[in-house]
PDB file of N, CA and C in Angstrom:
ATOM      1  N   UNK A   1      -4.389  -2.895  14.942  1.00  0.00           N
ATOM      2  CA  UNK A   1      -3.113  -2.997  14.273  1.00  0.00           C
ATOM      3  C   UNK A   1      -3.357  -3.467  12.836  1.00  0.00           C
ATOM      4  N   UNK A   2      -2.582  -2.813  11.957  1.00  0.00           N
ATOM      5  CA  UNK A   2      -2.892  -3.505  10.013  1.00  0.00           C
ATOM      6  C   UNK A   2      -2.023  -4.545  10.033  1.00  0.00           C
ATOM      7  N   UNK A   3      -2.380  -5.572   8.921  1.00  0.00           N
ATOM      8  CA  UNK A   3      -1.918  -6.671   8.509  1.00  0.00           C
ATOM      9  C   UNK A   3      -0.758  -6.019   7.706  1.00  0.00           C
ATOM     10  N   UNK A   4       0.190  -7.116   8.273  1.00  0.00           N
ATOM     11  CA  UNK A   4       1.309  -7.182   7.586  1.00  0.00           C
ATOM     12  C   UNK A   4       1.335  -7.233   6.373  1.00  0.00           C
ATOM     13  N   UNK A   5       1.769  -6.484   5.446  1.00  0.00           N
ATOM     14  CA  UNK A   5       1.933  -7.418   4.187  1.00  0.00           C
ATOM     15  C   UNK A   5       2.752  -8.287   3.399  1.00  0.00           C
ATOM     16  N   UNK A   6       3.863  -8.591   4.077  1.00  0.00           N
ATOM     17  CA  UNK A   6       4.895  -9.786   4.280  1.00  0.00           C
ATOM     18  C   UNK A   6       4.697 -10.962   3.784  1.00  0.00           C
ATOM     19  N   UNK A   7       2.961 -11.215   3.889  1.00  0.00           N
ATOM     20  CA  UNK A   7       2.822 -12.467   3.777  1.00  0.00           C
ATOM     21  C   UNK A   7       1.817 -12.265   2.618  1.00  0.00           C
ATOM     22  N   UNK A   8       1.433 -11.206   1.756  1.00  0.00           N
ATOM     23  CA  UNK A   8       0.495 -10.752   1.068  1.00  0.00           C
ATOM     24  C   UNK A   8       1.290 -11.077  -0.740  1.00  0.00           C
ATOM     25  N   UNK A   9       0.062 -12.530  -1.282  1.00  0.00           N
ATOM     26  CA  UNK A   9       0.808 -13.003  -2.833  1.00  0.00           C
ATOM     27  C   UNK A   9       1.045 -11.855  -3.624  1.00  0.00           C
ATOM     28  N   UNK A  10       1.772 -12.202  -4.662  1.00  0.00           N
ATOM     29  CA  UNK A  10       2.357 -11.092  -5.582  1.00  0.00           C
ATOM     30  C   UNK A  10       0.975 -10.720  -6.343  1.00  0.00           C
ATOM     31  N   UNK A  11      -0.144 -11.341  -6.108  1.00  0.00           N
ATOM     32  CA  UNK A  11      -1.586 -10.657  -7.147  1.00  0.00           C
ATOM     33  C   UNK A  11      -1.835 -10.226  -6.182  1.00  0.00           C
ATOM     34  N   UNK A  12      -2.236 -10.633  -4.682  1.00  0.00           N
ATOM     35  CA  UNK A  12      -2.567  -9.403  -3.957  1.00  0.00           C
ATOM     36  C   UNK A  12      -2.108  -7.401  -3.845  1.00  0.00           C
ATOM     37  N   UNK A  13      -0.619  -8.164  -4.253  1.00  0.00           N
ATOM     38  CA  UNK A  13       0.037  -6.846  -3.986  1.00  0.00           C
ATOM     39  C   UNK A  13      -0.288  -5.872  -5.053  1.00  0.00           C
ATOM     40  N   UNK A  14      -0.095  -6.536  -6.571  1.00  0.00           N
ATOM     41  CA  UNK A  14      -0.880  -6.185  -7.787  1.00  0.00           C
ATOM     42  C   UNK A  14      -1.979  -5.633  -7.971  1.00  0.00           C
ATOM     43  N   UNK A  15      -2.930  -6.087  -7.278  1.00  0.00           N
ATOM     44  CA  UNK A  15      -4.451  -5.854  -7.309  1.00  0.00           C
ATOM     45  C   UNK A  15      -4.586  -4.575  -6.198  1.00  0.00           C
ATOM     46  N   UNK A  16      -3.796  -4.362  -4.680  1.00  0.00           N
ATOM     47  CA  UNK A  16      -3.991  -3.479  -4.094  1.00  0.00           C
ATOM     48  C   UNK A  16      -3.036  -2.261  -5.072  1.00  0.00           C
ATOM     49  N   UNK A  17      -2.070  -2.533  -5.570  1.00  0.00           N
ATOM     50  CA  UNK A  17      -1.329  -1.602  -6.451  1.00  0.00           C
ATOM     51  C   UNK A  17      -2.429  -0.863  -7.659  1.00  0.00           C
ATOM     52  N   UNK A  18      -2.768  -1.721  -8.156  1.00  0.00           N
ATOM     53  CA  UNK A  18      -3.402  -1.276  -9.336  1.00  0.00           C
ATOM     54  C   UNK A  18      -4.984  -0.033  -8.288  1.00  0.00           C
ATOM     55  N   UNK A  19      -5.639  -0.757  -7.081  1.00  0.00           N
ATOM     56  CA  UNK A  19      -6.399  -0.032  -6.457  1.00  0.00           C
ATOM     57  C   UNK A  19      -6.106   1.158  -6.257  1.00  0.00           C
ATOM     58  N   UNK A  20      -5.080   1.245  -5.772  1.00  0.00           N
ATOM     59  CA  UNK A  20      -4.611   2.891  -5.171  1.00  0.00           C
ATOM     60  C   UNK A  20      -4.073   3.818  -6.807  1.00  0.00           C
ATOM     61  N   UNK A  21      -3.578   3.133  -7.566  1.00  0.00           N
ATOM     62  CA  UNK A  21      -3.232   3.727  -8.666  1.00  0.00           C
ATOM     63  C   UNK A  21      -4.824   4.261  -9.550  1.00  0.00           C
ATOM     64  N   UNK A  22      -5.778   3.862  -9.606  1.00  0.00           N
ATOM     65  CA  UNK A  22      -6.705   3.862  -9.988  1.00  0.00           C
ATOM     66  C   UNK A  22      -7.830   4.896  -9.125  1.00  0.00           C
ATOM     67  N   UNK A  23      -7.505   5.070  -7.850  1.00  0.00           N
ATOM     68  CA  UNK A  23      -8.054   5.822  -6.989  1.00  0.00           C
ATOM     69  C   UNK A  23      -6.820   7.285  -6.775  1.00  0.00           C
ATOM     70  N   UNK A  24      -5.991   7.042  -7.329  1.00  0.00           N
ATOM     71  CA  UNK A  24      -5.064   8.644  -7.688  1.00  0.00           C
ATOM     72  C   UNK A  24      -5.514   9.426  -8.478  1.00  0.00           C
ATOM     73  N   UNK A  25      -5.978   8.258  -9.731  1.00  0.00           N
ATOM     74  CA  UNK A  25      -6.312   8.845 -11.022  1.00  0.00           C
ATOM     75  C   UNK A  25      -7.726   9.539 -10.694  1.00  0.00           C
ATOM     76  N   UNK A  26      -8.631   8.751 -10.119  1.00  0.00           N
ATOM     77  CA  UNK A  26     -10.151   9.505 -10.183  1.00  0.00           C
ATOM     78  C   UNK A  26      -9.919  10.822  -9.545  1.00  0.00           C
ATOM     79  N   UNK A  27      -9.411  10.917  -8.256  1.00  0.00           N
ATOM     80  CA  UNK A  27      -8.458  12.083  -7.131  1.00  0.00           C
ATOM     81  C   UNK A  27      -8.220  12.773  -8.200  1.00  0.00           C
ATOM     82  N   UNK A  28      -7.433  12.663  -9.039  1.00  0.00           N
ATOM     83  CA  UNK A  28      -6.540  13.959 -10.029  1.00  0.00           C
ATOM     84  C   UNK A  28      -7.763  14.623 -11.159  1.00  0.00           C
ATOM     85  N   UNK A  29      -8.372  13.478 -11.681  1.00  0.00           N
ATOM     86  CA  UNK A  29      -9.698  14.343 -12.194  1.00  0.00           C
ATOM     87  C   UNK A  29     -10.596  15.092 -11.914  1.00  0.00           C
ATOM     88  N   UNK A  30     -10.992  14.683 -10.485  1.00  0.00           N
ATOM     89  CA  UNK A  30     -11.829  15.337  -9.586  1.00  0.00           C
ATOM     90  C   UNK A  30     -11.332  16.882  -9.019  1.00  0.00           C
ATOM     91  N   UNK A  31     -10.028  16.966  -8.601  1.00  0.00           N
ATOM     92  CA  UNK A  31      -9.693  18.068  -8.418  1.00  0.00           C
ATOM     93  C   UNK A  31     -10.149  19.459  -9.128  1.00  0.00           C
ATOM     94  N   UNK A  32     -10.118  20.243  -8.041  1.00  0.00           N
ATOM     95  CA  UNK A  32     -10.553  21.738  -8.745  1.00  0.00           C
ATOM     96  C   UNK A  32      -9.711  22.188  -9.409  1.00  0.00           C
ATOM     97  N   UNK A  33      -8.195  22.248  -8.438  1.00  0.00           N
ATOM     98  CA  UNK A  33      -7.249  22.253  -8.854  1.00  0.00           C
ATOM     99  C   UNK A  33      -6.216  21.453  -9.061  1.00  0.00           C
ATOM    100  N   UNK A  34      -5.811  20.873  -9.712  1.00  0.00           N
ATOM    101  CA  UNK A  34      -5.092  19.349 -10.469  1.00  0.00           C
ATOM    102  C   UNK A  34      -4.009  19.952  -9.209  1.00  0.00           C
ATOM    103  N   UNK A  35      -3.804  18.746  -8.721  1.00  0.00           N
ATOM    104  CA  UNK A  35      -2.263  18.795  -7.636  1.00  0.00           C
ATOM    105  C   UNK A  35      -1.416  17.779  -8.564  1.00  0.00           C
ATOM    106  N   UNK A  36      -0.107  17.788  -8.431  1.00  0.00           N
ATOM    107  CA  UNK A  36       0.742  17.482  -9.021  1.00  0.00           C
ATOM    108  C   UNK A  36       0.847  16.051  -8.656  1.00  0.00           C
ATOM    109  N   UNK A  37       0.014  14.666  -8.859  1.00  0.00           N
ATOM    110  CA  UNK A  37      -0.052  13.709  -8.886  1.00  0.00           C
ATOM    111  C   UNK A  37       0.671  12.716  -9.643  1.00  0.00           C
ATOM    112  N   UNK A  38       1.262  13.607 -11.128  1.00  0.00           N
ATOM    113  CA  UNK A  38       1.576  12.389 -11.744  1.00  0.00           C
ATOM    114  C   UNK A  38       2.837  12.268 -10.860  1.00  0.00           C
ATOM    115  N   UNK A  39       3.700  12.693 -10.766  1.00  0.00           N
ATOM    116  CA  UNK A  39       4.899  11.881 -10.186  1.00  0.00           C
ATOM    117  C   UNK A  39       4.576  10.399  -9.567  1.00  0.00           C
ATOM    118  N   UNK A  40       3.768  10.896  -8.402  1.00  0.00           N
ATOM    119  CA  UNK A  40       2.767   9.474  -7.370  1.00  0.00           C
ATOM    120  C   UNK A  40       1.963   8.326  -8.582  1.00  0.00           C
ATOM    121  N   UNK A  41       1.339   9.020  -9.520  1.00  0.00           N
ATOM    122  CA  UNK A  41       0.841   7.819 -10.193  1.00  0.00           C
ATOM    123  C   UNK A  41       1.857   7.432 -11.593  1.00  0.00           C
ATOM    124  N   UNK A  42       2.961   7.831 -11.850  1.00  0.00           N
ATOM    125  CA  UNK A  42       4.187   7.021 -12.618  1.00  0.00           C
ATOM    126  C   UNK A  42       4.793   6.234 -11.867  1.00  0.00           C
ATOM    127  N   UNK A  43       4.706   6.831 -10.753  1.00  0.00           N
ATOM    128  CA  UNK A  43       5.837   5.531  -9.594  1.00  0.00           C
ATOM    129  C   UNK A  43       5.300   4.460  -9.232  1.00  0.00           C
ATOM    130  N   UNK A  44       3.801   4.582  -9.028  1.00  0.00           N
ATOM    131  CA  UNK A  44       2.829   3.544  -8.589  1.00  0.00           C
ATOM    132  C   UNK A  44       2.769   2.545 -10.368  1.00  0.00           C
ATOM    133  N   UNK A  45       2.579   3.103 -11.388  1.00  0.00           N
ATOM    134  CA  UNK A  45       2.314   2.536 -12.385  1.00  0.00           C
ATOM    135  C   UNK A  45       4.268   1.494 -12.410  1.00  0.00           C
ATOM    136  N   UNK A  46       4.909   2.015 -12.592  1.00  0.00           N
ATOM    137  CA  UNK A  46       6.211   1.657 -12.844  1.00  0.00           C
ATOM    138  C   UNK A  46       6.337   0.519 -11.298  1.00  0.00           C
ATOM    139  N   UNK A  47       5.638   0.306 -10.403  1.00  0.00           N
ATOM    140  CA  UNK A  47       5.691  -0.566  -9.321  1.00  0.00           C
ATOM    141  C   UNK A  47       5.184  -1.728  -9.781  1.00  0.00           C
ATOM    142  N   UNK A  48       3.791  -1.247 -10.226  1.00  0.00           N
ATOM    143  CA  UNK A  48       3.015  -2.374 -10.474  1.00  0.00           C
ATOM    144  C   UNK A  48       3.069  -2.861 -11.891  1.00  0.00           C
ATOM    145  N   UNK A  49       4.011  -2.722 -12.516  1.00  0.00           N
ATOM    146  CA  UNK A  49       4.589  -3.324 -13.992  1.00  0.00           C
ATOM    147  C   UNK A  49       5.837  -3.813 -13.354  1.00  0.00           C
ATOM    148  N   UNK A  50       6.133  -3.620 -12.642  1.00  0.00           N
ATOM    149  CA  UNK A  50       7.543  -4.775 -12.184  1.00  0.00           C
ATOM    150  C   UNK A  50       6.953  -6.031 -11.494  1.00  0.00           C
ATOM    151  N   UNK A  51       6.050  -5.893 -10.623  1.00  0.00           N
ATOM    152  CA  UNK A  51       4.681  -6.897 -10.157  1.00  0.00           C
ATOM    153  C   UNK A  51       4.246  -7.773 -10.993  1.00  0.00           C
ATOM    154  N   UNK A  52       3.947  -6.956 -12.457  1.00  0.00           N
ATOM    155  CA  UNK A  52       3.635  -7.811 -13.350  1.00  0.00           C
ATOM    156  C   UNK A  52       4.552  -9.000 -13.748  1.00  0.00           C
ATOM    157  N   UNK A  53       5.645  -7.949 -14.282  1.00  0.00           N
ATOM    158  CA  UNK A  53       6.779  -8.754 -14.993  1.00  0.00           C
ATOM    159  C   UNK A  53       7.266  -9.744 -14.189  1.00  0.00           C
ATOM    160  N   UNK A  54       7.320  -9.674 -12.517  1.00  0.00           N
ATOM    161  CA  UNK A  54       7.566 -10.890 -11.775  1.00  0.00           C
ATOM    162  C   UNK A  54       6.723 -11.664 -12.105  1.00  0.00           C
ATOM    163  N   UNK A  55       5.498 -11.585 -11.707  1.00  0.00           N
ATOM    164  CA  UNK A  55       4.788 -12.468 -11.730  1.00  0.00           C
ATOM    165  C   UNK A  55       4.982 -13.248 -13.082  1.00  0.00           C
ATOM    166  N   UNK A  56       5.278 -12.822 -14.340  1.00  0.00           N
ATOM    167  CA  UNK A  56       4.840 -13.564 -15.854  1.00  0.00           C
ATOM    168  C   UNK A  56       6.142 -15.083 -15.436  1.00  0.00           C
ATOM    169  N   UNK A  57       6.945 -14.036 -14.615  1.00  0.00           N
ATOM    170  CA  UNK A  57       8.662 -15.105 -14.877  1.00  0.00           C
ATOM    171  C   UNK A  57       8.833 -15.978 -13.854  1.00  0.00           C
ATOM    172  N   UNK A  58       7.506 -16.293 -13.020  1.00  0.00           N
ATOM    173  CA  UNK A  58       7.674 -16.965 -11.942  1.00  0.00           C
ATOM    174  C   UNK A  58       6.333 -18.279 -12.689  1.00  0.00           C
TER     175      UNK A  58
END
């Protein structure tokens, strides 16, 4: 069973955010044929800048 992430700090969530966003990007370069990723990596980027901005105001 995966860990919840309920209980996972706002840098955790950040740091796994920024992971998968960063592992889209290598994915989209690598492609033979570019699949239509950015949508997935603007939404992920625009997630993890609200992550941020919590975090600065806390």
């Amino acid at each position: 069973m995966s860990e919840s992430t309920d209980s996972w700090s706002d840098e955790r969530v950040q740091a796994e955010l920024e992971a998968v966003l960063a592992d889209l990007q290598t994915l989209e370069e690598h492609l033979a044929e570019p699949l239509t990723l950015a949508d997935a990596i603007a939404e992920l980027e625009t997630t993890r800048a609200m992550y941020e901005h919590a975090a600065v105001e806390v």
